[in-house]
N, C-alpha and C. Protein backbone atom coordinates (compact mmCIF):
# COMPACT_ATOMS: atom_id res chain seq x y z
N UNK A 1 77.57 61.70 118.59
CA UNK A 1 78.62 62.70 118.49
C UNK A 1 78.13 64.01 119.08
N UNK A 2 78.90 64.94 119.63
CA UNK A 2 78.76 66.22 119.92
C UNK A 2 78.96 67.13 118.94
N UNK A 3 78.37 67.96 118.56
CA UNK A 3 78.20 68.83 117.64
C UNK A 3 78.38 70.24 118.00
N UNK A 4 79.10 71.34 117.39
CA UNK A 4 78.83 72.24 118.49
C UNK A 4 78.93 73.77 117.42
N UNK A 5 78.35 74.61 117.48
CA UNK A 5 77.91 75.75 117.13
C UNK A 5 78.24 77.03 118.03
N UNK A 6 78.72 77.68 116.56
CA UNK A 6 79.58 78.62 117.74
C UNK A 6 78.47 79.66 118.40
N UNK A 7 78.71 79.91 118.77
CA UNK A 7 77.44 80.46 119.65
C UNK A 7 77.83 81.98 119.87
N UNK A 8 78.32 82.79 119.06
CA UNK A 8 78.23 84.57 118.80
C UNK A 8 77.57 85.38 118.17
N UNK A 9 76.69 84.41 117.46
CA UNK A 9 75.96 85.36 116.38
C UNK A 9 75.25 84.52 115.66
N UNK A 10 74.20 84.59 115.30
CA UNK A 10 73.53 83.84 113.80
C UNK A 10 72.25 82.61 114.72
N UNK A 11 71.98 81.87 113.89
CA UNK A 11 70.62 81.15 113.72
C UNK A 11 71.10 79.53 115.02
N UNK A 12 71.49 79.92 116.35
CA UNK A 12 72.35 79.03 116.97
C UNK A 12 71.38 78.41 117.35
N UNK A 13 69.59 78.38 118.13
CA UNK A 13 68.44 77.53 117.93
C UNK A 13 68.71 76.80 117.31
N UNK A 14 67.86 77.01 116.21
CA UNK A 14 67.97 76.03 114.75
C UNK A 14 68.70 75.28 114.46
N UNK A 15 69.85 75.73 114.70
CA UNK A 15 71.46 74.46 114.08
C UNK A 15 70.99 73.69 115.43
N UNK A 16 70.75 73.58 116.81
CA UNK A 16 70.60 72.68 117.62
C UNK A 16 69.80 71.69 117.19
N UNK A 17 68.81 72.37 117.16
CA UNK A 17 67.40 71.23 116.62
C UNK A 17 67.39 70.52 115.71
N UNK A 18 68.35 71.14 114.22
CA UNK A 18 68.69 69.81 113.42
C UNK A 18 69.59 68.92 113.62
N UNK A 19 70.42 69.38 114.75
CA UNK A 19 71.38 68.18 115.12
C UNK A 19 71.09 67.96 115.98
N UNK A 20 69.99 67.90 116.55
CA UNK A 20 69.38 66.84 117.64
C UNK A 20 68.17 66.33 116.59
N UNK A 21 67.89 66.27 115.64
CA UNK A 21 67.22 65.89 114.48
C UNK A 21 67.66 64.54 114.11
N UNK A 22 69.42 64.57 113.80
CA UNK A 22 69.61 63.93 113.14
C UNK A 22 70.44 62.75 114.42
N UNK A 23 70.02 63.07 115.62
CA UNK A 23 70.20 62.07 116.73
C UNK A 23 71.51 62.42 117.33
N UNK A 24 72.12 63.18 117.08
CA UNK A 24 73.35 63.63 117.77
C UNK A 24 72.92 65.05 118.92
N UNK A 25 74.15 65.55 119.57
CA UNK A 25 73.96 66.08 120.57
C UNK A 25 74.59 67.47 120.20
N UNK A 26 74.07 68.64 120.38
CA UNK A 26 74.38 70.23 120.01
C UNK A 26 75.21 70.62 121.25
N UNK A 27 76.29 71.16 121.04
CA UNK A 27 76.89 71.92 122.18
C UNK A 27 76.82 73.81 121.45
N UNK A 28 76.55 74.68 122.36
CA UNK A 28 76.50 75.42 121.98
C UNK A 28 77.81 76.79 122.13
N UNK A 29 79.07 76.77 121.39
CA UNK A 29 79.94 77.35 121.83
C UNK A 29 80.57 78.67 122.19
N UNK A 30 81.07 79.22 123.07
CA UNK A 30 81.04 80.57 123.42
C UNK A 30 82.61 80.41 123.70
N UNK A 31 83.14 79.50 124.31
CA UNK A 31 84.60 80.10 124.56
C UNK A 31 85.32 79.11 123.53
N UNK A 32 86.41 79.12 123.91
CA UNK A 32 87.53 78.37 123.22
C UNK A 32 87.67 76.79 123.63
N UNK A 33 87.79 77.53 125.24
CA UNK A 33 88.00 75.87 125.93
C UNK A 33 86.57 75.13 125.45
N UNK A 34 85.67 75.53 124.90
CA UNK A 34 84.25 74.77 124.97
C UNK A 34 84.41 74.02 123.17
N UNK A 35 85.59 74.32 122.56
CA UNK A 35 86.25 73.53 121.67
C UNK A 35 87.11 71.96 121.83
N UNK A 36 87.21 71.86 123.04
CA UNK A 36 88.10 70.97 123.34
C UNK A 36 87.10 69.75 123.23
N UNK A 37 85.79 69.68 123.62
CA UNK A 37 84.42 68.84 123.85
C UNK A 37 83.91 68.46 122.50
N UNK A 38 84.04 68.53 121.50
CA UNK A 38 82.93 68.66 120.41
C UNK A 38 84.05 67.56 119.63
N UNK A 39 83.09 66.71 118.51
CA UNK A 39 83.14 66.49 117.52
C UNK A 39 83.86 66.99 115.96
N UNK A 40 82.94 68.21 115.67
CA UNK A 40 83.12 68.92 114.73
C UNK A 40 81.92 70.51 115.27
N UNK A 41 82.04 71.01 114.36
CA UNK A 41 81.69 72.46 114.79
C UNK A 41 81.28 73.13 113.00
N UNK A 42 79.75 73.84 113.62
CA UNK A 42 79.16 74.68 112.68
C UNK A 42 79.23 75.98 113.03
N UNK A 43 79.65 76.72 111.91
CA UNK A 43 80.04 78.29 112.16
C UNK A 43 78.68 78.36 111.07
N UNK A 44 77.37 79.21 111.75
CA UNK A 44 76.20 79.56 111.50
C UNK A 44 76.27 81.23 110.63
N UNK A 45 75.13 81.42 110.20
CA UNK A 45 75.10 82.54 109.39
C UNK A 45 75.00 83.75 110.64
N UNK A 46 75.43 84.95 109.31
CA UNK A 46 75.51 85.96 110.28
C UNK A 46 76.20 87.41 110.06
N UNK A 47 76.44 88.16 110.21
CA UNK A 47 77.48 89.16 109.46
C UNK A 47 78.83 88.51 110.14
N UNK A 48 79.53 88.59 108.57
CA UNK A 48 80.46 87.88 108.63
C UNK A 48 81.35 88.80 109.07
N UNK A 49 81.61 90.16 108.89
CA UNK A 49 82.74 91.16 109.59
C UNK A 49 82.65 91.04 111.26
N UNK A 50 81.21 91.48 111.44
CA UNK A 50 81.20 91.53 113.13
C UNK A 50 81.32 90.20 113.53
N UNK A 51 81.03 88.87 112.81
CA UNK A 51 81.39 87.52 113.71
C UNK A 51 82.94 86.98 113.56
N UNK A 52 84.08 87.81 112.62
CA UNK A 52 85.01 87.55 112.01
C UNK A 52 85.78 88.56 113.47
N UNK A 53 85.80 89.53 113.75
CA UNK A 53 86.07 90.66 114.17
C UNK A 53 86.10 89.66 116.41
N UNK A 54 84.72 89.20 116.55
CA UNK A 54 84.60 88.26 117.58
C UNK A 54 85.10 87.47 117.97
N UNK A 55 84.98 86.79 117.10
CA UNK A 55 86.67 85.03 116.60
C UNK A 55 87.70 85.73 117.38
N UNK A 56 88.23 86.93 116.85
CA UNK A 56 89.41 87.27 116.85
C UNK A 56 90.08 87.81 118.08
N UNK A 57 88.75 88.42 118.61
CA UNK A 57 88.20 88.90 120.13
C UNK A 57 88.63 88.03 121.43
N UNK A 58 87.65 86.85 121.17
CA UNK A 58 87.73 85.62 121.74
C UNK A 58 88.87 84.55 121.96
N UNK A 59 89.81 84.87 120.90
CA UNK A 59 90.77 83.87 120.29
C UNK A 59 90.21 82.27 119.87
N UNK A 60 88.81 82.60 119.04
CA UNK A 60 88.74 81.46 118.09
C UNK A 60 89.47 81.28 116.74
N UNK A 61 90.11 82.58 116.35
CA UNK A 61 90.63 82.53 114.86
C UNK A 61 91.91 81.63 114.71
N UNK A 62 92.98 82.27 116.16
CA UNK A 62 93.85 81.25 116.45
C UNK A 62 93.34 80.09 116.77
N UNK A 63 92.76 79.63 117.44
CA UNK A 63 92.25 78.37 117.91
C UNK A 63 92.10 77.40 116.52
N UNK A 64 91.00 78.35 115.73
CA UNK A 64 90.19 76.98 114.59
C UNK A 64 91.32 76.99 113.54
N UNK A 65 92.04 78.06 113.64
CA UNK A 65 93.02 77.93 112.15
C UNK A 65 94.48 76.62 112.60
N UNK A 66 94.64 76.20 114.03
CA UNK A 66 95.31 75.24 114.42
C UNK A 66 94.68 73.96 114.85
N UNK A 67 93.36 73.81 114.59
CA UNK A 67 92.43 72.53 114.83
C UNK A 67 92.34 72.05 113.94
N UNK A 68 91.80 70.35 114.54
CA UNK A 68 91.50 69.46 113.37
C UNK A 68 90.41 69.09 113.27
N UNK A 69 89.51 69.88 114.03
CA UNK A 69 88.18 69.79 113.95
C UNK A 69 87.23 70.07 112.29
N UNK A 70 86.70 69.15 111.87
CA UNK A 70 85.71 69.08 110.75
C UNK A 70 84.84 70.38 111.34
N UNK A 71 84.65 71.27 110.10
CA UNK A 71 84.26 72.73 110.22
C UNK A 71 82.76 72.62 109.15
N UNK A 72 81.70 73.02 108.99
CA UNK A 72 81.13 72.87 108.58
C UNK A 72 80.24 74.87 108.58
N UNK A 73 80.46 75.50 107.44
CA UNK A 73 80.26 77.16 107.26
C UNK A 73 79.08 77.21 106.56
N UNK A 74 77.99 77.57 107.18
CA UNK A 74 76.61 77.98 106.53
C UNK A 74 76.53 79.95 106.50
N UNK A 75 76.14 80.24 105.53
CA UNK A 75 76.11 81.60 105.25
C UNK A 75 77.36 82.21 105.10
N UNK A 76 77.17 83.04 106.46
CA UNK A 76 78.33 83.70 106.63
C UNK A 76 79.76 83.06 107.16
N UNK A 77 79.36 82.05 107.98
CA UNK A 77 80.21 80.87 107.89
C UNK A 77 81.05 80.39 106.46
N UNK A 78 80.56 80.54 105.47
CA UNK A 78 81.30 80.67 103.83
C UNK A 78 82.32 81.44 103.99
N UNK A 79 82.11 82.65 104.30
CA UNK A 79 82.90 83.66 104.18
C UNK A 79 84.18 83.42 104.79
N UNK A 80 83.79 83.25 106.46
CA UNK A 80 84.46 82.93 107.22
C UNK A 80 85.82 81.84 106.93
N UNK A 81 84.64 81.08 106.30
CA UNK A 81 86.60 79.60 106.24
C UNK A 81 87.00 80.24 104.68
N UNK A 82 86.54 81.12 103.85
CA UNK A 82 87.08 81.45 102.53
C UNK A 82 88.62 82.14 102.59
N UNK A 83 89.34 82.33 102.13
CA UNK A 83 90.57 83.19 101.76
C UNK A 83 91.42 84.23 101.56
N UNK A 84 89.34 84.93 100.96
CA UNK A 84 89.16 86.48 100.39
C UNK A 84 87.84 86.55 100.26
N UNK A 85 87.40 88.10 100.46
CA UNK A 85 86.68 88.26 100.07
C UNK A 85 86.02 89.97 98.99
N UNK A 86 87.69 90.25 98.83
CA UNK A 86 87.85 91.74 98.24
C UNK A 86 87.77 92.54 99.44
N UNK A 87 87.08 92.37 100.52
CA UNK A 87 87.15 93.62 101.87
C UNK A 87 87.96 93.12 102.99
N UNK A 88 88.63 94.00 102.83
CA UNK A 88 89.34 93.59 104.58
C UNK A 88 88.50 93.24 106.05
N UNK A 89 88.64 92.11 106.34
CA UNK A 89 87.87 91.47 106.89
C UNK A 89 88.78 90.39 107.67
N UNK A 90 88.35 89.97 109.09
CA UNK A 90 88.59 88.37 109.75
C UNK A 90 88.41 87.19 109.72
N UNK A 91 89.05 86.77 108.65
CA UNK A 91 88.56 85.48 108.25
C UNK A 91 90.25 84.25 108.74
N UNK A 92 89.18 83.02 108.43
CA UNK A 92 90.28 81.83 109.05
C UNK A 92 90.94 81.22 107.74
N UNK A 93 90.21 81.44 106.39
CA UNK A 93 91.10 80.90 105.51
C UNK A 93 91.80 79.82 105.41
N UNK A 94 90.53 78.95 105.74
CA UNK A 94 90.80 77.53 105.44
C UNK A 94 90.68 77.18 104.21
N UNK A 95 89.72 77.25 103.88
CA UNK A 95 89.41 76.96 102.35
C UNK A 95 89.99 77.77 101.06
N UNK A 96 90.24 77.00 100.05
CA UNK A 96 90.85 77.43 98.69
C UNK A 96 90.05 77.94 97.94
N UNK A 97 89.24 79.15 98.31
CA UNK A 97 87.85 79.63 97.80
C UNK A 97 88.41 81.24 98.20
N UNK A 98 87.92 81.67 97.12
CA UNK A 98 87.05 83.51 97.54
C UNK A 98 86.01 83.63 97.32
N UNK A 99 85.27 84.29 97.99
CA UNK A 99 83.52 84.60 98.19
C UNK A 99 83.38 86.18 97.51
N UNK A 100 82.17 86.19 96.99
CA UNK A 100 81.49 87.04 96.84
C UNK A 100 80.08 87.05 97.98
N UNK A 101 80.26 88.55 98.61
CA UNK A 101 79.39 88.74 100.03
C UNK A 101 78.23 89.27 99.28
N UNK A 102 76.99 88.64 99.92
CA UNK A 102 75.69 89.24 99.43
C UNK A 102 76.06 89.29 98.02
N UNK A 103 76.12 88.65 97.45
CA UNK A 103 75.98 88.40 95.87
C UNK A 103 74.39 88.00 95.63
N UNK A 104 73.43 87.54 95.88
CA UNK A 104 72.04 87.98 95.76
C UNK A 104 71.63 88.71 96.25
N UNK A 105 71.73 90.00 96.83
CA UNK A 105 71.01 91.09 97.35
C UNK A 105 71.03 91.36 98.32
N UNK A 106 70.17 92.18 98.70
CA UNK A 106 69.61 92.69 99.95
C UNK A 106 68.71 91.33 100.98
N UNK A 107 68.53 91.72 102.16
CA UNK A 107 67.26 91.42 102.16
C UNK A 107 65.76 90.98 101.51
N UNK A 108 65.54 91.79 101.09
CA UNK A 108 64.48 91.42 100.32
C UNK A 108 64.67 90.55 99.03
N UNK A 109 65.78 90.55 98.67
CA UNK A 109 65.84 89.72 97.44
C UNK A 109 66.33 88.25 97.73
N UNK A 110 65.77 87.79 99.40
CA UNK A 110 65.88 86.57 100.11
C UNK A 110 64.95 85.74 99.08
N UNK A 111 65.39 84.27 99.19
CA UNK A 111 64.55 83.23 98.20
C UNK A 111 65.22 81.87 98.44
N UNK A 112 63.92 81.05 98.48
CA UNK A 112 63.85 79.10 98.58
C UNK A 112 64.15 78.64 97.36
N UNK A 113 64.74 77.51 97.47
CA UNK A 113 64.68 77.37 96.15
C UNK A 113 65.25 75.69 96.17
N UNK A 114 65.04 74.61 94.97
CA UNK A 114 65.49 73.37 95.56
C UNK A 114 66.88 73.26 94.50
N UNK A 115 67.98 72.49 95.83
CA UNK A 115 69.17 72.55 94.72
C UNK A 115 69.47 71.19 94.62
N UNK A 116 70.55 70.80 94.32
CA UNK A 116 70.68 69.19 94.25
C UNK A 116 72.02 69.52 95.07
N UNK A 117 72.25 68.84 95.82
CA UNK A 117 73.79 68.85 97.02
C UNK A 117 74.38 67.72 96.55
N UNK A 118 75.25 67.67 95.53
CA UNK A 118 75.82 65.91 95.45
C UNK A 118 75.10 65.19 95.66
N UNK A 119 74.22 64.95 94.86
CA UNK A 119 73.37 63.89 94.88
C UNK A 119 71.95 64.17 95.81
N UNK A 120 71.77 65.05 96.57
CA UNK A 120 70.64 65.28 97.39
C UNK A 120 70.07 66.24 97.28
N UNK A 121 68.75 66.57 97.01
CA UNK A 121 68.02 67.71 96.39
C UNK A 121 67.26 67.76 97.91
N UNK A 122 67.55 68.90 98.27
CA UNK A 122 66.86 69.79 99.15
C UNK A 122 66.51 71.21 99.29
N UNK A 123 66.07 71.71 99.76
CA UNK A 123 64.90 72.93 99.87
C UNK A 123 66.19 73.85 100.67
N UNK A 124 66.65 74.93 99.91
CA UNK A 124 67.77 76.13 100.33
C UNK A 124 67.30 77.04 100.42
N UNK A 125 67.44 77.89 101.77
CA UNK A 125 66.81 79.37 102.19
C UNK A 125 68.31 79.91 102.11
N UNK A 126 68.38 81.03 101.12
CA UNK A 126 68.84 81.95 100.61
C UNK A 126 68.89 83.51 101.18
N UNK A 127 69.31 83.65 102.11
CA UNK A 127 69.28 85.16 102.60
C UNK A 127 70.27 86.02 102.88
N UNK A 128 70.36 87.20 101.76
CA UNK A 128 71.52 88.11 101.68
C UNK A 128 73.13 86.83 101.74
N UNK A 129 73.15 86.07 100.92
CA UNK A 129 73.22 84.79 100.56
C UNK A 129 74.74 85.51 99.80
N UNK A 130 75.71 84.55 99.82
CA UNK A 130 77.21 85.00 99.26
C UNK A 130 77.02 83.67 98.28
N UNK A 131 78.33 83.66 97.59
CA UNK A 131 78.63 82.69 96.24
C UNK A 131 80.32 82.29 96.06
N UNK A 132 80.34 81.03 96.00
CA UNK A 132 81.86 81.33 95.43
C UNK A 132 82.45 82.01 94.46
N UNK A 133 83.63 82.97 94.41
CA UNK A 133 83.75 83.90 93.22
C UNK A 133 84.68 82.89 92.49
N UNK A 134 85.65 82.35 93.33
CA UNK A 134 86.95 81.88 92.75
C UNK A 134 87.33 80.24 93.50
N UNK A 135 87.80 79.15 92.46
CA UNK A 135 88.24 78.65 93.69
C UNK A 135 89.74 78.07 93.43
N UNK A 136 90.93 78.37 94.20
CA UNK A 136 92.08 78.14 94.16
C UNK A 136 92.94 77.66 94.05
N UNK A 137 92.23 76.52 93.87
CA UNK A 137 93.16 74.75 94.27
C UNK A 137 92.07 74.34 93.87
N UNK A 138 92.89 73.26 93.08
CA UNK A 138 91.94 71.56 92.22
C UNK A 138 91.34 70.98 93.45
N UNK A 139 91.83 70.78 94.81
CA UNK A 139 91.52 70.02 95.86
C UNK A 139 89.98 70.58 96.32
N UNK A 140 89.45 71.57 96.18
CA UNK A 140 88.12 72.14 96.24
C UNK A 140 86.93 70.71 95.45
N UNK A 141 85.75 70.75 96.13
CA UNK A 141 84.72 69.90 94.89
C UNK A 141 83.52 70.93 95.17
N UNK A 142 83.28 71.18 94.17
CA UNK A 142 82.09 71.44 94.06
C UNK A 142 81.07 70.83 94.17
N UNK A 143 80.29 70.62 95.09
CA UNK A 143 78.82 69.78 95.72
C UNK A 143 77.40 70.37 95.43
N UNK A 144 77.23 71.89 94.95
CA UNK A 144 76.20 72.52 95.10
C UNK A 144 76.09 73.94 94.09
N UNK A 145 75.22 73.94 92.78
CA UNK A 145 75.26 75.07 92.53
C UNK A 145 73.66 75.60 92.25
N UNK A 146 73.58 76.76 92.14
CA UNK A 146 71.90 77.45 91.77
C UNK A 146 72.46 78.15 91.08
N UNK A 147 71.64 77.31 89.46
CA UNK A 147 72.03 78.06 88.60
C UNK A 147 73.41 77.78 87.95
N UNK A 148 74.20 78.70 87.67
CA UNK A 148 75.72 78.79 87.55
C UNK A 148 76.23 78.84 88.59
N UNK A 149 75.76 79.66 89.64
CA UNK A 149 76.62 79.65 90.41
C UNK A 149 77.07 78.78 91.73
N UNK A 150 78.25 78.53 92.40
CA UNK A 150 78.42 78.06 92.98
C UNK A 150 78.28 78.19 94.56
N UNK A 151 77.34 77.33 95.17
CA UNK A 151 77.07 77.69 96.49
C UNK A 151 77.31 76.53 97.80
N UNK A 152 77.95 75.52 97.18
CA UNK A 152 78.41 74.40 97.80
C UNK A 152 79.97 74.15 97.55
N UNK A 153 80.52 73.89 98.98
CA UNK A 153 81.70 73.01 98.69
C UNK A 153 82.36 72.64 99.71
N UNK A 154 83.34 71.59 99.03
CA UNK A 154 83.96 70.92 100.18
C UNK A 154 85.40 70.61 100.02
N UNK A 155 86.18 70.92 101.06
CA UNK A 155 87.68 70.60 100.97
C UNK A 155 88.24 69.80 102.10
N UNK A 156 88.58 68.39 102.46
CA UNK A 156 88.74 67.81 103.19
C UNK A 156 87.53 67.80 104.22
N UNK A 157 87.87 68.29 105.67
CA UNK A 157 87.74 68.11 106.57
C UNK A 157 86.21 69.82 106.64
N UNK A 158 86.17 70.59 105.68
CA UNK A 158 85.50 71.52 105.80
C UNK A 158 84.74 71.40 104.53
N UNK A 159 83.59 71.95 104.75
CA UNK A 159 82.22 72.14 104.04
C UNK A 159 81.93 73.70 104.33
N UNK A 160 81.30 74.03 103.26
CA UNK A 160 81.08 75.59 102.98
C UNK A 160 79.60 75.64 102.29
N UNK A 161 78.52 76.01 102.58
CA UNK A 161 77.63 76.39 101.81
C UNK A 161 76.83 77.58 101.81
N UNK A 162 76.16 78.45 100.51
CA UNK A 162 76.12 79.73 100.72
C UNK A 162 74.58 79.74 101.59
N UNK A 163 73.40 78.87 101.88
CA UNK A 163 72.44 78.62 102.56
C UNK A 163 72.29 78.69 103.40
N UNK A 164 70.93 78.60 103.81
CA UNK A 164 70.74 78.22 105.76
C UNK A 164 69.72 76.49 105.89
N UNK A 165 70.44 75.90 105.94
CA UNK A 165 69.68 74.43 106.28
C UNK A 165 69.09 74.46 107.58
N UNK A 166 69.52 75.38 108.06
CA UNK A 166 68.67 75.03 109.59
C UNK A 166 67.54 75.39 109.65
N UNK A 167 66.63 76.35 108.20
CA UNK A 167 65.79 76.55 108.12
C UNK A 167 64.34 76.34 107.00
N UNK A 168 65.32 74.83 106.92
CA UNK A 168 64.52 73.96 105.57
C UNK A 168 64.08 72.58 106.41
N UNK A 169 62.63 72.57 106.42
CA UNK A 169 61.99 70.96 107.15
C UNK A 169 63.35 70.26 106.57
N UNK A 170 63.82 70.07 105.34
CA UNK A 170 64.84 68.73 105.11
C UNK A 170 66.25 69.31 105.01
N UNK A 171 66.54 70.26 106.01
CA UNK A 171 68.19 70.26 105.72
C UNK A 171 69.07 70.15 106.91
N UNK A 172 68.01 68.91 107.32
CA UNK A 172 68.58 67.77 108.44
C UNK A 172 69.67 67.06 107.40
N UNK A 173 69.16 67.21 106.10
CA UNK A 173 70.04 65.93 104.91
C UNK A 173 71.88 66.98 104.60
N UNK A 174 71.65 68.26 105.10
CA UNK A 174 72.85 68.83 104.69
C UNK A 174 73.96 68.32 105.96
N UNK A 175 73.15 68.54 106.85
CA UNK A 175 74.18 67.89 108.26
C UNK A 175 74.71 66.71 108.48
N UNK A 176 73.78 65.82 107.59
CA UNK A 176 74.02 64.04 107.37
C UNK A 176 75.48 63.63 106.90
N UNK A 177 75.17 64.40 105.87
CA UNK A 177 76.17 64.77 104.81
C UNK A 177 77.37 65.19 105.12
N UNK A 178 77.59 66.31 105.58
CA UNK A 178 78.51 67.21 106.19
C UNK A 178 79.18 65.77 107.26
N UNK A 179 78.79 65.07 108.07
CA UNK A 179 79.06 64.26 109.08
C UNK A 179 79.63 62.97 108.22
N UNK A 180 78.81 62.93 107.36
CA UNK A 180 79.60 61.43 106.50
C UNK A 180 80.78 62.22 105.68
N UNK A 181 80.78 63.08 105.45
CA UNK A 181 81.69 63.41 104.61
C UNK A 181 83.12 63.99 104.83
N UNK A 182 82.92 65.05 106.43
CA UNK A 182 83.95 65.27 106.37
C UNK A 182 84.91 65.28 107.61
N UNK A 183 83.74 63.97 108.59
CA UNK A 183 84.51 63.69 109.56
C UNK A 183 85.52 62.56 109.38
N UNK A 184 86.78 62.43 108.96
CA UNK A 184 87.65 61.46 108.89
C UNK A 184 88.40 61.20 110.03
């Protein structure tokens, strides 16, 4: 499968290498038309205003909010497919979720930590890291929490998590996942 990462901002290396990890092929995306090629598509961490603000620039917001492409949101990517997030902001509002932004901190109050993902315990890098505040609809599952709180989920065809797997030796296992799960 082609895999493809939007390519404006955030950790777009890394997401390649685990999905050429897990034997599939990374496209790395910059325009719209470079949507038409792919599989499914990872929206990577990142500030979520200035990569929300880009989308919109570009005309990905129209684009992904009329696709049927399996979406898969790491970090700021959360934000991104969420609903709300209390600040006026560009988001696609796919998901039946509101986020809380940087709900662990700053910078410095970045941290690893192992969670269990539905069934799969892997190693989560946590940085300036958001949370689900709310979620809207029964159709939401919760897949992932640290702690109480909630940092995994999934609604059909999209996956949301508040982490960065692209920067855990094993969170080749979050992309596995993401691919069995919510490509139908």
């Amino acid at each position: 499968m082609k895999i493809g990462i939007l390519g404006i901002q955030g950790d777009i290396e890394e997401h390649e290498e685990m999905i050429r990890k897990i034997n599939h092929t990374p496209k790395r995306i910059r325009t719209v038309d470079d949507l038409n090629d792919i599989d499914a598509l990872i929206i990577p961490g990142g500030e979520s205003t200035t990569m929300g603000k880009l989308m919109v620039k570009y005309g990905f917001m129209d684009s992904l909010k009329n696709s049927d492409l399996p979406i898969l949101g790491t970090c700021a990517g959360m934000v991104l497919l969420s609903k709300g997030t209390g600040k006026k902001q560009p988001l696609l509002e796919l998901m039946d979720i509101t986020i809380k932004r940087n709900a662990y901190g700053s910078q410095r109050e970045s941290f690893e930590t192992e969670i269990n993902l539905d069934g799969i315990v892997v190693n989560a890098v946590f940085i300036r890291a958001p949370l689900v505040d709310k979620i809207l609809k029964n159709n939401v599952e919760i897949i992932a929490k640290e702690g109480d709180n909630i940092v995994g989920v999934r609604q059909g065809k999209y996956m949301a998590i508040a982490f960065h797997p692209e920067l855990s030796e094993d969170g080749y296992k979050i992309y596995e996942y993401f691919l069995k799960k919510c490509l139908v």
